[in-house]
C-alpha atoms as a PDB file:
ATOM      1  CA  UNK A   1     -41.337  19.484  54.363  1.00  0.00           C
ATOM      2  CA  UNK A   2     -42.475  16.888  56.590  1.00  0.00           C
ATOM      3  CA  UNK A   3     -42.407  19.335  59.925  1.00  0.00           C
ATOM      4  CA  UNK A   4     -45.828  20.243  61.134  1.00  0.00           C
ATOM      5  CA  UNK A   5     -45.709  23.794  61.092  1.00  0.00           C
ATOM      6  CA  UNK A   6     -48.696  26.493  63.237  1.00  0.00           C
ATOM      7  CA  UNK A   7     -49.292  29.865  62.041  1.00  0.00           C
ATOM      8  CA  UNK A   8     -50.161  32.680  64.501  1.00  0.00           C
ATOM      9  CA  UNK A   9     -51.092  35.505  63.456  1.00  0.00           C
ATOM     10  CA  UNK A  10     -51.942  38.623  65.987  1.00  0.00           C
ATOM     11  CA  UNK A  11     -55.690  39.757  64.784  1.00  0.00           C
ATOM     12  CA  UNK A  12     -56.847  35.799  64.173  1.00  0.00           C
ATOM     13  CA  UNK A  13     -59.630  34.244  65.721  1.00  0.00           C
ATOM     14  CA  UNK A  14     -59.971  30.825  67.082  1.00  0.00           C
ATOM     15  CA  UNK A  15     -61.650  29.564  63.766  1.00  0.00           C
ATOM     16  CA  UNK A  16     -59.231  31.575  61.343  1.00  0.00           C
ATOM     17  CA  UNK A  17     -56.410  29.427  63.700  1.00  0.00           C
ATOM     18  CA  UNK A  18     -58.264  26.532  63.342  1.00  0.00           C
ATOM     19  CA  UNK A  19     -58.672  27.034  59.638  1.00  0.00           C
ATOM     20  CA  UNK A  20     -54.651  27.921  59.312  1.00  0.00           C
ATOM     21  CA  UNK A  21     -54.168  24.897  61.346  1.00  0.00           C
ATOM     22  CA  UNK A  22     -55.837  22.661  59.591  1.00  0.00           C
ATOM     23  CA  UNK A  23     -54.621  24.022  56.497  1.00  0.00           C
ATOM     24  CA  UNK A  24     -50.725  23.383  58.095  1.00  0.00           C
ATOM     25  CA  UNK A  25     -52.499  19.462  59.248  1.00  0.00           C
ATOM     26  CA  UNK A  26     -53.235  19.799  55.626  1.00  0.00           C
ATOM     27  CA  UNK A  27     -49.891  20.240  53.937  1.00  0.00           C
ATOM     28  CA  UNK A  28     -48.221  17.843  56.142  1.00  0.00           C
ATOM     29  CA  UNK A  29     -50.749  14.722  55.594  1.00  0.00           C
ATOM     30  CA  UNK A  30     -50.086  15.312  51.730  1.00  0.00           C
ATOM     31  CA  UNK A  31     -46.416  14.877  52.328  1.00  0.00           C
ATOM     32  CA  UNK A  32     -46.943  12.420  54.659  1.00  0.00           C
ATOM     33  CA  UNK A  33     -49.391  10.494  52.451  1.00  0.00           C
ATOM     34  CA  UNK A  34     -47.412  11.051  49.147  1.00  0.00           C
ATOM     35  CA  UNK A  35     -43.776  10.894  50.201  1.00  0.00           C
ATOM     36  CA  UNK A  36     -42.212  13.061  47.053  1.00  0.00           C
ATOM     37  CA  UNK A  37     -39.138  13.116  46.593  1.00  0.00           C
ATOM     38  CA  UNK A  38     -37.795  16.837  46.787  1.00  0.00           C
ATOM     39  CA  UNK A  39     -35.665  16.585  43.658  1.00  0.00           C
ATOM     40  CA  UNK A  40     -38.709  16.144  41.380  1.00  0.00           C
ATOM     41  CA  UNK A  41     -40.424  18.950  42.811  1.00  0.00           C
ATOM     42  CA  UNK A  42     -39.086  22.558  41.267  1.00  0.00           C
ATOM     43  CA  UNK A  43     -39.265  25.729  43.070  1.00  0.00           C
ATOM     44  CA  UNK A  44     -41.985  26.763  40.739  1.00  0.00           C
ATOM     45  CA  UNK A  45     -44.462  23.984  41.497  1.00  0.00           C
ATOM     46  CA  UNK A  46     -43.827  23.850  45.533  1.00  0.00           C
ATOM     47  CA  UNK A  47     -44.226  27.878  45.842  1.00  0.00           C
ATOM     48  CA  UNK A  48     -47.478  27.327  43.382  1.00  0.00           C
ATOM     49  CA  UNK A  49     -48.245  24.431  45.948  1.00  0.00           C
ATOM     50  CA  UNK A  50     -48.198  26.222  49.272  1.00  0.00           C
ATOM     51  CA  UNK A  51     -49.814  29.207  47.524  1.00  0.00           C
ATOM     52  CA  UNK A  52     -52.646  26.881  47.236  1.00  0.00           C
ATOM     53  CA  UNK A  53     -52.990  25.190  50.341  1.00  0.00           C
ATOM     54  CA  UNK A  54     -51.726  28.642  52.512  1.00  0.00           C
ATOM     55  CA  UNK A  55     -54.012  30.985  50.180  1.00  0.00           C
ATOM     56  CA  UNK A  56     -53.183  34.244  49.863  1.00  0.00           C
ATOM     57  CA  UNK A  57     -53.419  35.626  53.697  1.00  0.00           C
ATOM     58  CA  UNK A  58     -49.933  33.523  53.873  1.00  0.00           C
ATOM     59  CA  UNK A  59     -47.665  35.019  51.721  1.00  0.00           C
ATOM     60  CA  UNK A  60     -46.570  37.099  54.021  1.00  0.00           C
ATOM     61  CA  UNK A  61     -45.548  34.528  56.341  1.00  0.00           C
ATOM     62  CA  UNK A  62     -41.874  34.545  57.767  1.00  0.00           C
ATOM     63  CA  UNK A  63     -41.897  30.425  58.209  1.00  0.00           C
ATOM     64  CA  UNK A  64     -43.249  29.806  54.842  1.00  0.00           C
ATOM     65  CA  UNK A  65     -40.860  31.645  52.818  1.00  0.00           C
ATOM     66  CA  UNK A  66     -37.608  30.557  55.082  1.00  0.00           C
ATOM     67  CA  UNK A  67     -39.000  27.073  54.241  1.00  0.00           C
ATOM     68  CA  UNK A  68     -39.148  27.888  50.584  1.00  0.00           C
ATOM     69  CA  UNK A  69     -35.540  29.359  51.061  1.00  0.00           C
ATOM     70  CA  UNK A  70     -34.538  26.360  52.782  1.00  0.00           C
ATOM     71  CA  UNK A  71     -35.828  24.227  49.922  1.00  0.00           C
ATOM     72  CA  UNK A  72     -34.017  26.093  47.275  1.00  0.00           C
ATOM     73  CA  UNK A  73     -31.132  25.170  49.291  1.00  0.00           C
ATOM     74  CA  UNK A  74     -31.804  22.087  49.521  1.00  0.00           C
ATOM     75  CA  UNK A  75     -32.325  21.411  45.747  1.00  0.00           C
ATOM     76  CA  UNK A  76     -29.801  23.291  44.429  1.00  0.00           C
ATOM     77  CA  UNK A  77     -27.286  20.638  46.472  1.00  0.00           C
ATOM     78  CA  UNK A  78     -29.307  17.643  45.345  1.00  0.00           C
ATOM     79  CA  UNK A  79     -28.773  18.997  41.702  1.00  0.00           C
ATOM     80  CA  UNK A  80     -25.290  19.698  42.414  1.00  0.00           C
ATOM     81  CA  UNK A  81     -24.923  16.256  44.151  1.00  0.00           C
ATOM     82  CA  UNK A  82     -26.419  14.827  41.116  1.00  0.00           C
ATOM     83  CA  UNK A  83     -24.094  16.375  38.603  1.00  0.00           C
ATOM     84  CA  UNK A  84     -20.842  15.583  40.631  1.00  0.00           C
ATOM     85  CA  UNK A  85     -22.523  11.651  40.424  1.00  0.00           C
ATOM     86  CA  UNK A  86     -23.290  12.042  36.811  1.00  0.00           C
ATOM     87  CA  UNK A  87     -20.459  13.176  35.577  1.00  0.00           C
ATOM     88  CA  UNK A  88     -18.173  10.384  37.954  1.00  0.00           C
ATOM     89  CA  UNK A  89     -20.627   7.621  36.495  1.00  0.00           C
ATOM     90  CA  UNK A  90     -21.426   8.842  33.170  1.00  0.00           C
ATOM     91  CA  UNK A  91     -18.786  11.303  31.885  1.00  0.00           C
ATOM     92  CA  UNK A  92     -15.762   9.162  32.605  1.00  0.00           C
ATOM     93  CA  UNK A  93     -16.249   6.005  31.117  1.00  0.00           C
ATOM     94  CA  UNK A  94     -17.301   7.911  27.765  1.00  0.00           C
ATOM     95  CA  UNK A  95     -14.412  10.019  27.996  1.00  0.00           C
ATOM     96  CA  UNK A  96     -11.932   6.924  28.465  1.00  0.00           C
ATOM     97  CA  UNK A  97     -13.762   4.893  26.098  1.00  0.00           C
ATOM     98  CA  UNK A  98     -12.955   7.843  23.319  1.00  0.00           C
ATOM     99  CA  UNK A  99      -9.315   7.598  24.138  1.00  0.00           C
ATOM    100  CA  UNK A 100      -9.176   3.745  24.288  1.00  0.00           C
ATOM    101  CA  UNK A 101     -10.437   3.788  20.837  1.00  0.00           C
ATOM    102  CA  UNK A 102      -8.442   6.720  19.759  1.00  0.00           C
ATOM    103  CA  UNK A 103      -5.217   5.233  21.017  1.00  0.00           C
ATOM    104  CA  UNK A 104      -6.012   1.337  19.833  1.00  0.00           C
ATOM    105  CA  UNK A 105      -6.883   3.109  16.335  1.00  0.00           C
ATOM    106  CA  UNK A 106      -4.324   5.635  15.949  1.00  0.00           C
ATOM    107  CA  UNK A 107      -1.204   2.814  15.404  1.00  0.00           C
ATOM    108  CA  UNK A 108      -3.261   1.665  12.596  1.00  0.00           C
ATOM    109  CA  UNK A 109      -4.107   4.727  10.926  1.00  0.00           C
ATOM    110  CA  UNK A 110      -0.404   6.103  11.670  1.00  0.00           C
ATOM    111  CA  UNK A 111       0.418   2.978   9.627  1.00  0.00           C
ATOM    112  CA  UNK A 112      -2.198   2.901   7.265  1.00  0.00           C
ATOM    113  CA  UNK A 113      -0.562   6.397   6.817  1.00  0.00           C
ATOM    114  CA  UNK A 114       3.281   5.629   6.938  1.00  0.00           C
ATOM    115  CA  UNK A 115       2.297   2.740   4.002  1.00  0.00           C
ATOM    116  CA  UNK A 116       0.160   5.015   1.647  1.00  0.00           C
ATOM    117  CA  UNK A 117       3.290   7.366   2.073  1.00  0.00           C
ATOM    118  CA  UNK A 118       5.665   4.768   1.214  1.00  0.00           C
ATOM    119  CA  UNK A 119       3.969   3.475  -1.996  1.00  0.00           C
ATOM    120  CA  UNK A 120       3.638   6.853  -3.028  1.00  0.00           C
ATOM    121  CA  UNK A 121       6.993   7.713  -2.745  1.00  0.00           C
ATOM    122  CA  UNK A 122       7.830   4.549  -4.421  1.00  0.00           C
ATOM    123  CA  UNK A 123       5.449   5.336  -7.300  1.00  0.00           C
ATOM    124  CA  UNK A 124       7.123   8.595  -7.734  1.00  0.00           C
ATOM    125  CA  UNK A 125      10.654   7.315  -7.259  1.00  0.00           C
ATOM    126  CA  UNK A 126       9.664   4.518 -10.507  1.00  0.00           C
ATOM    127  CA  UNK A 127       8.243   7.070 -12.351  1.00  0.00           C
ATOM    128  CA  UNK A 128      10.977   9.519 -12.017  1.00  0.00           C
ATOM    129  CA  UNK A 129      13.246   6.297 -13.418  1.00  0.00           C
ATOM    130  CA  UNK A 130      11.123   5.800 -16.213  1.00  0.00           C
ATOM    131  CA  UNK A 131      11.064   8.896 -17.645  1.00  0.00           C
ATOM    132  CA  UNK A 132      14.996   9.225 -17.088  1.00  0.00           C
ATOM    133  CA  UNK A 133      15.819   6.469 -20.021  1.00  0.00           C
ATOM    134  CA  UNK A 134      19.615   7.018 -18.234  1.00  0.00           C
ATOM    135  CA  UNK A 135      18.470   5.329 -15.529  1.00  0.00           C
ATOM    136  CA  UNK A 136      15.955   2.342 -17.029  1.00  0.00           C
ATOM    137  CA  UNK A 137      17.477  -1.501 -16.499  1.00  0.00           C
ATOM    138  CA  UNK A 138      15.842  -2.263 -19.613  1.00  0.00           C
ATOM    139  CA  UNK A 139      14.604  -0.426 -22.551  1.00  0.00           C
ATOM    140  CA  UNK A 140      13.032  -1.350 -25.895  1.00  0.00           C
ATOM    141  CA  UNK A 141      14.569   0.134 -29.156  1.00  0.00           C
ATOM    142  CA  UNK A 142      12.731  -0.137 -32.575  1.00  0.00           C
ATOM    143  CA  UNK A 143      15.118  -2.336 -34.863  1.00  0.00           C
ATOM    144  CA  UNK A 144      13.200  -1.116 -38.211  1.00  0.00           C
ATOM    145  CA  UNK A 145      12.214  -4.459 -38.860  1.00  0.00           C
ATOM    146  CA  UNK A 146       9.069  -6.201 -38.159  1.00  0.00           C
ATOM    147  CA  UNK A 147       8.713  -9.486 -35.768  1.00  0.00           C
ATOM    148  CA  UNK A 148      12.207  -8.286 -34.310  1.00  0.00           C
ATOM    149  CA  UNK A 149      12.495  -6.554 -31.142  1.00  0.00           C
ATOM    150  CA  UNK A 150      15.975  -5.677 -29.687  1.00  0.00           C
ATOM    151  CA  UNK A 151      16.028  -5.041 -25.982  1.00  0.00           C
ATOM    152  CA  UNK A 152      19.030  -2.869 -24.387  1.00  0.00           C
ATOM    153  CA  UNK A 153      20.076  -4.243 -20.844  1.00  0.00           C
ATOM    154  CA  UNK A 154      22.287  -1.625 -18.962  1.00  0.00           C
ATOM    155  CA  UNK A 155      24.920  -3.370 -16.834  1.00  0.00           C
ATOM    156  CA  UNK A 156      25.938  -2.443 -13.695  1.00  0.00           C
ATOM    157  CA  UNK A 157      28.382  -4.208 -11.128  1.00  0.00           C
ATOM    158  CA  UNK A 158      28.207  -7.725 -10.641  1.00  0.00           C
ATOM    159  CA  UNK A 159      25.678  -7.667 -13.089  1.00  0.00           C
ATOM    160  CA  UNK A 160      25.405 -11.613 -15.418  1.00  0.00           C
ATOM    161  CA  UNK A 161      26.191 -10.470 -19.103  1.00  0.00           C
ATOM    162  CA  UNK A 162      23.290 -11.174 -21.686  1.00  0.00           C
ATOM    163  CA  UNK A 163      24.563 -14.700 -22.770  1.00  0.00           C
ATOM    164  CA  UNK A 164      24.794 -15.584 -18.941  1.00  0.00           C
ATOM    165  CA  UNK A 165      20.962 -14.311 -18.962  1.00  0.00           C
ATOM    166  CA  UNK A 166      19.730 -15.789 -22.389  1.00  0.00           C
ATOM    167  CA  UNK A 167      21.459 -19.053 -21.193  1.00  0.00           C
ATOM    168  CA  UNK A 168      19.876 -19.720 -18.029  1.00  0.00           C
ATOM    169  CA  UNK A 169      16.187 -18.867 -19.362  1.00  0.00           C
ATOM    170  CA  UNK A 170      16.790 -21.520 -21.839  1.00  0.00           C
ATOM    171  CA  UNK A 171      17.980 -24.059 -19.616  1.00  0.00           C
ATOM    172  CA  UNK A 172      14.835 -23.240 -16.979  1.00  0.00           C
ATOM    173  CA  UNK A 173      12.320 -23.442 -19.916  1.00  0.00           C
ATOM    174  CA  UNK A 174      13.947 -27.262 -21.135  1.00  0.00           C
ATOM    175  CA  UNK A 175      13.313 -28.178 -17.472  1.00  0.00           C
ATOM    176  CA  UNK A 176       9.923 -26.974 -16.481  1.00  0.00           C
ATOM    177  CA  UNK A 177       8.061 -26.914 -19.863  1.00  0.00           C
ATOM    178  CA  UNK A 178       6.444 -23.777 -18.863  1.00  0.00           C
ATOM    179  CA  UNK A 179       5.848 -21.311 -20.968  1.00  0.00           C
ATOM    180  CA  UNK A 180       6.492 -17.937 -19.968  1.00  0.00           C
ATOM    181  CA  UNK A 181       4.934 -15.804 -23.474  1.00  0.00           C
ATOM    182  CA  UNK A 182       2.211 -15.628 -25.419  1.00  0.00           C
ATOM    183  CA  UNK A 183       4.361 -13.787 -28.754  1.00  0.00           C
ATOM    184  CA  UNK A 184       7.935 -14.451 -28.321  1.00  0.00           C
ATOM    185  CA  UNK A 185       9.391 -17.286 -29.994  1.00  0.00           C
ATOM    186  CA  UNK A 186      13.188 -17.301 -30.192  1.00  0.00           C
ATOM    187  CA  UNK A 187      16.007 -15.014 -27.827  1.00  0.00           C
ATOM    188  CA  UNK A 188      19.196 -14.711 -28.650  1.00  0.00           C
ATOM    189  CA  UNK A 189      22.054 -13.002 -26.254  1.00  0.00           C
ATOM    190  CA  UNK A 190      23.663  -9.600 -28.062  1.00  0.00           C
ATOM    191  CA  UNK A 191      26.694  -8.477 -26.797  1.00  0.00           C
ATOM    192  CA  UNK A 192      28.014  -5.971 -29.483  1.00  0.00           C
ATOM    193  CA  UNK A 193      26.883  -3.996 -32.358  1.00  0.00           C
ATOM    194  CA  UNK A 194      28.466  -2.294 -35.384  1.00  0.00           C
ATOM    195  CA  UNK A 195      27.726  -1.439 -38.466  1.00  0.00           C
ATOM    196  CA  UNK A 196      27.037  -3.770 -41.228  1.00  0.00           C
ATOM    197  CA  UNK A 197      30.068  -4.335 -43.244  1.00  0.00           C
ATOM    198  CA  UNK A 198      33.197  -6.649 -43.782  1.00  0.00           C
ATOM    199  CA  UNK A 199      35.311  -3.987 -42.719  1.00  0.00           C
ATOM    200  CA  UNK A 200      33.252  -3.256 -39.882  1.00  0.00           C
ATOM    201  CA  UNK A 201      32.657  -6.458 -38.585  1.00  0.00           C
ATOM    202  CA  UNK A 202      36.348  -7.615 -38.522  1.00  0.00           C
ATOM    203  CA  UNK A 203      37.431  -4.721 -36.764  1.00  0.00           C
ATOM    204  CA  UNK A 204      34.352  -4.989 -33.557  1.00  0.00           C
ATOM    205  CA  UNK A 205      34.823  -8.744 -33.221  1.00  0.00           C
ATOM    206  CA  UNK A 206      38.047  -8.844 -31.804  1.00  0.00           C
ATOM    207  CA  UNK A 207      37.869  -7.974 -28.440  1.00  0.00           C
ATOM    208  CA  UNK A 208      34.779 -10.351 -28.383  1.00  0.00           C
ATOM    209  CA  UNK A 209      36.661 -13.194 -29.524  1.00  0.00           C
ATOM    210  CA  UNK A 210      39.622 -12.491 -27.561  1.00  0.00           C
ATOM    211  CA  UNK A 211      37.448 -12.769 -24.713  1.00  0.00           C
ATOM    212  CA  UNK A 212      35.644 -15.966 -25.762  1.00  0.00           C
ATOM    213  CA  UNK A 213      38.185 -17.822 -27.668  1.00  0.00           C
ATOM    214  CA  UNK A 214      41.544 -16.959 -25.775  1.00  0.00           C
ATOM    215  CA  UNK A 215      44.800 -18.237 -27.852  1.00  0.00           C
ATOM    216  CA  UNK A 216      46.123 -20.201 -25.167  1.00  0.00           C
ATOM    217  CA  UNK A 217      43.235 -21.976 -23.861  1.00  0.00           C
ATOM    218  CA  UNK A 218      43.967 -25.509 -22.401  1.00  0.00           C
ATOM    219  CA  UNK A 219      40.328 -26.731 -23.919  1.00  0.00           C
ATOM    220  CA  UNK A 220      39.628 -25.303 -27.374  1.00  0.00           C
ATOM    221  CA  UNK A 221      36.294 -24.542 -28.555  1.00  0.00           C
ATOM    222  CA  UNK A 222      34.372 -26.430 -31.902  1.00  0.00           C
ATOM    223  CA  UNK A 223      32.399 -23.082 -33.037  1.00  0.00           C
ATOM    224  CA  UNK A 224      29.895 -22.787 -35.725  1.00  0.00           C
ATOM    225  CA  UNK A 225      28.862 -19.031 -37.541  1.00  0.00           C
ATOM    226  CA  UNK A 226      24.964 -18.651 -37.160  1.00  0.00           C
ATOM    227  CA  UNK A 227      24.332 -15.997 -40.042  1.00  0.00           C
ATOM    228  CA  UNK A 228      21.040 -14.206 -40.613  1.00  0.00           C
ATOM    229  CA  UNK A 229      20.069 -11.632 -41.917  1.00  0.00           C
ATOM    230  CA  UNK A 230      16.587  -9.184 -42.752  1.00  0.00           C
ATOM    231  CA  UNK A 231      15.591  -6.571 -44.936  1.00  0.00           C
ATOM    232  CA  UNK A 232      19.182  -5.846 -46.276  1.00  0.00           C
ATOM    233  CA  UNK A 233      20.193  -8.063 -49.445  1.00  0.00           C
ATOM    234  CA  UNK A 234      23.572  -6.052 -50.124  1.00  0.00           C
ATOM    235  CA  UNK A 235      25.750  -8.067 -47.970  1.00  0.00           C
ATOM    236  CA  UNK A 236      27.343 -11.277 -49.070  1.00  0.00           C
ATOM    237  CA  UNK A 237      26.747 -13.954 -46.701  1.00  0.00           C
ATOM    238  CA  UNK A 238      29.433 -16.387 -47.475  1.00  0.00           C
ATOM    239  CA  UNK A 239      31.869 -13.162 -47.107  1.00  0.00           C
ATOM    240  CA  UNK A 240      30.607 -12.327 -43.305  1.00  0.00           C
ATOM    241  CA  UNK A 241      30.392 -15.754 -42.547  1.00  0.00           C
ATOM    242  CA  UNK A 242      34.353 -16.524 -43.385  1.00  0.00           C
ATOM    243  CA  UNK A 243      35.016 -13.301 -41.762  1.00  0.00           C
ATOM    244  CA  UNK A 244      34.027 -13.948 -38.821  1.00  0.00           C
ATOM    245  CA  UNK A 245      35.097 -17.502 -38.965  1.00  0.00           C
ATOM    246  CA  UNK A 246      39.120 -16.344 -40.112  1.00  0.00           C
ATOM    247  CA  UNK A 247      39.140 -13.853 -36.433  1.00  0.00           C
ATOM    248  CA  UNK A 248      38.913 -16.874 -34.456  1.00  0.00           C
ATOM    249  CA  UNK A 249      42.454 -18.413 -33.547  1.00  0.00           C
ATOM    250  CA  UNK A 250      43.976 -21.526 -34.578  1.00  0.00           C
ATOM    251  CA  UNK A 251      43.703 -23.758 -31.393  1.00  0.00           C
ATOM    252  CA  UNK A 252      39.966 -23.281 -31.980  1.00  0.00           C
ATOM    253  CA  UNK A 253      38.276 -25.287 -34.886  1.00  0.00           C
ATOM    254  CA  UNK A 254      35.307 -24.892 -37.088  1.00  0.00           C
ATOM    255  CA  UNK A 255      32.784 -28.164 -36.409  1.00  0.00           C
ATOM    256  CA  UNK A 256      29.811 -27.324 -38.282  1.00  0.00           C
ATOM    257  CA  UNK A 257      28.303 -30.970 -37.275  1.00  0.00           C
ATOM    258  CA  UNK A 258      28.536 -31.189 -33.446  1.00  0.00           C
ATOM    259  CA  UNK A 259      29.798 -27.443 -32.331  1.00  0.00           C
ATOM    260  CA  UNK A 260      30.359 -26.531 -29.307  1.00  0.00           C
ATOM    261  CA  UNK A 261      29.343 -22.823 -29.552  1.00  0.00           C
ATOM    262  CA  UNK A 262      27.590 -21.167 -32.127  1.00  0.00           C
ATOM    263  CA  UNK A 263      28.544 -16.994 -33.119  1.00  0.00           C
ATOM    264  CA  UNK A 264      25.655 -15.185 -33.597  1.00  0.00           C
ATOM    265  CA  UNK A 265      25.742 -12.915 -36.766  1.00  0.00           C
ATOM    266  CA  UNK A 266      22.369 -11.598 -37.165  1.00  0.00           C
ATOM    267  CA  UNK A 267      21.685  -8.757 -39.507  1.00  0.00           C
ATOM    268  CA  UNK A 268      18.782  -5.984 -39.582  1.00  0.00           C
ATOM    269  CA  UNK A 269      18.796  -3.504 -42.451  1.00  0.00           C
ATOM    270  CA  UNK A 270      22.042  -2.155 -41.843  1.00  0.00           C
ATOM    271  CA  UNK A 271      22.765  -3.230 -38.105  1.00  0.00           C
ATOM    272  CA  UNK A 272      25.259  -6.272 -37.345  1.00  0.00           C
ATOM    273  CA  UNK A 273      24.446  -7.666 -34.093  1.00  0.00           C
ATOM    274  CA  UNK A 274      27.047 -10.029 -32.818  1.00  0.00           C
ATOM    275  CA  UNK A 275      26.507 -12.555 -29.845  1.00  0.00           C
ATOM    276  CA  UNK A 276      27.172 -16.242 -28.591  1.00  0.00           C
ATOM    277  CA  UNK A 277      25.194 -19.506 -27.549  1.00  0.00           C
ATOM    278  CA  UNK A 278      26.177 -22.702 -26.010  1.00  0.00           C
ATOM    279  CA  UNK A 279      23.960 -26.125 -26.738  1.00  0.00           C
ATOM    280  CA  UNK A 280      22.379 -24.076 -29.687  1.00  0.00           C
ATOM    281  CA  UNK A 281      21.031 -27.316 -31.507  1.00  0.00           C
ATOM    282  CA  UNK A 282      20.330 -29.470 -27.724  1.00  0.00           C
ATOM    283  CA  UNK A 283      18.085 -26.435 -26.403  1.00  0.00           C
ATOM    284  CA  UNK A 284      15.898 -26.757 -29.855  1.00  0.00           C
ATOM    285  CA  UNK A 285      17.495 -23.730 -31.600  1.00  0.00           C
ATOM    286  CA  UNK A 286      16.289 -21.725 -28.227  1.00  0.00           C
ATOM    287  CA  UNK A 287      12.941 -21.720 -29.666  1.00  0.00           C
ATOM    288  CA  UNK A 288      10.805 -21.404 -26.394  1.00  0.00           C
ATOM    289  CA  UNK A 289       7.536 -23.010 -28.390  1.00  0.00           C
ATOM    290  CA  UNK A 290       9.571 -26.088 -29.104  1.00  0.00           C
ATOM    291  CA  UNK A 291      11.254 -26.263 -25.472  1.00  0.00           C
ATOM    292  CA  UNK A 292       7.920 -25.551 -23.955  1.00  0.00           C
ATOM    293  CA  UNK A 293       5.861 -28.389 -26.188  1.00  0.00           C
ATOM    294  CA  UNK A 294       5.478 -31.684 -24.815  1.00  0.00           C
ATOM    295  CA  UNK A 295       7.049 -33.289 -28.092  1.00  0.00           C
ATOM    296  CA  UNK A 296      10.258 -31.573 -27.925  1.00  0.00           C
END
């Protein structure tokens, strides 16, 4: 572009040279005088532009189209030089930048994932134990009597017994004085059931108080019978009660005043539920209203 180029042609006069090189004079001032940069200059505008200051006698011109040739060239590598930049510059850092983020984000989402996974499974896993009342720790049964609830514990291994449990609740309540329920108002621990007659009841109770009230203990217990009974009026009390009292062995003696441990004989409609508590009368009848009040 910035060569000063003379056109000879073999009929031209001296003015039609003069003309052509004035018009080449021309061309090369306007570069000159301008200084564009080739790259923003397309092949369409700089053929349009030495169409107009050649004219049309040029276009025939060997020089004027190997320069146009040799600016093609030339801009097709300064476009190609331009890409290879852009895309080391440019193209790159994006490019890394997407698998930074991709990479810090995907232990979070792979964990986000692992966790929703996990509670899911554990959902499922409760569920599946729920609706298998085999497998259920604890499960409600209707007693048939209103304002009683019983609640069946299973036991497995190592596993504190229901007194063990009743006990220690009773004993945490005395010493915080916080209640833990808005409804319930007494627990007692249930260890067997039978069915609710003399007969019956003689016949369940010993293993219980062979375990409880061994013949040859070094300590015997003072026991009391803690009778109750709802919604069935065709049992004698004062039968059940010296039932119950007549399976206990002799080194053991009934204290009614300051006992040691109180039998629980509670009967519902025709269930006999049959149990044991220690410090009945010291832990406020294990009322948890009275144990939780600030009176008590």
């Amino acid at each position: 572009m910035n060569k000063k180029t003379k056109f000879v042609y073999s009929d031209g006069s001296e003015d039609e040279d003069g003309d052509h090189d004035g018009i080449g004079n021309n061309i090369h001032r306007s570069t000159e005088e301008k200084d564009l940069p080739t790259d923003n200059i397309t092949d369409a505008n700089f053929e349009t532009l030495v169409d107009e200051k050649l004219g049309p006698q040029n276009e025939d011109n060997s020089s004027v189209q190997e320069e146009i040739q040799e600016h093609k060239e030339n801009k097709e590598e300064v476009t190609k030089k331009h890409k290879i930049q852009e895309g080391e510059a440019g193209e790159q850092p994006i490019k890394k930048q997407c698998v930074e983020l991709s990479s810090s984000r995907s232990p979070n989402f792979a964990s986000s994932k692992m966790e929703e996974k996990s509670v899911d499974k554990l959902i499922e896993a409760e569920l599946a134990e729920l609706g298998d009342k085999s497998k259920r720790r604890f499960s409600n049964l209707d007693s048939g009597c209103n304002g009683v609830v019983f609640v069946q514990m299973r036991k497995r291994d190592d596993d504190p017994n229901p007194k063990d449990i009743v006990q220690y609740m009773m004993t945490s309540l005395a010493s915080t004085r916080k209640h833990m329920s808005r409804f319930m108002l007494r627990v007692l621990p249930i260890e067997l059931s039978c069915y609710a007659s003399e007969e019956e009841i003689v016949r369940a109770i010993k293993p219980f108080i062979a375990k409880y009230f061994p013949v040859e203990a070094q300590n015997p217990h003072k026991f009391a019978v803690l009778y109750e009974a709802r919604a069935n009026t065709g049992i004698d009390r004062a039968k059940i009660i010296d039932a119950v009292a007549k399976s206990v062995p002799s080194p053991h003696k009934v204290d009614l005043s300051h006992p040691d441990i109180h039998i629980v004989v509670q009967i519902v409609k025709t269930v006999c539920l049959i149990g044991l508590v220690e410090k009945y009368k010291e832990l406020a009848k294990f009322n948890v209203r009275q144990l939780t009040s600030s009176k008590s």
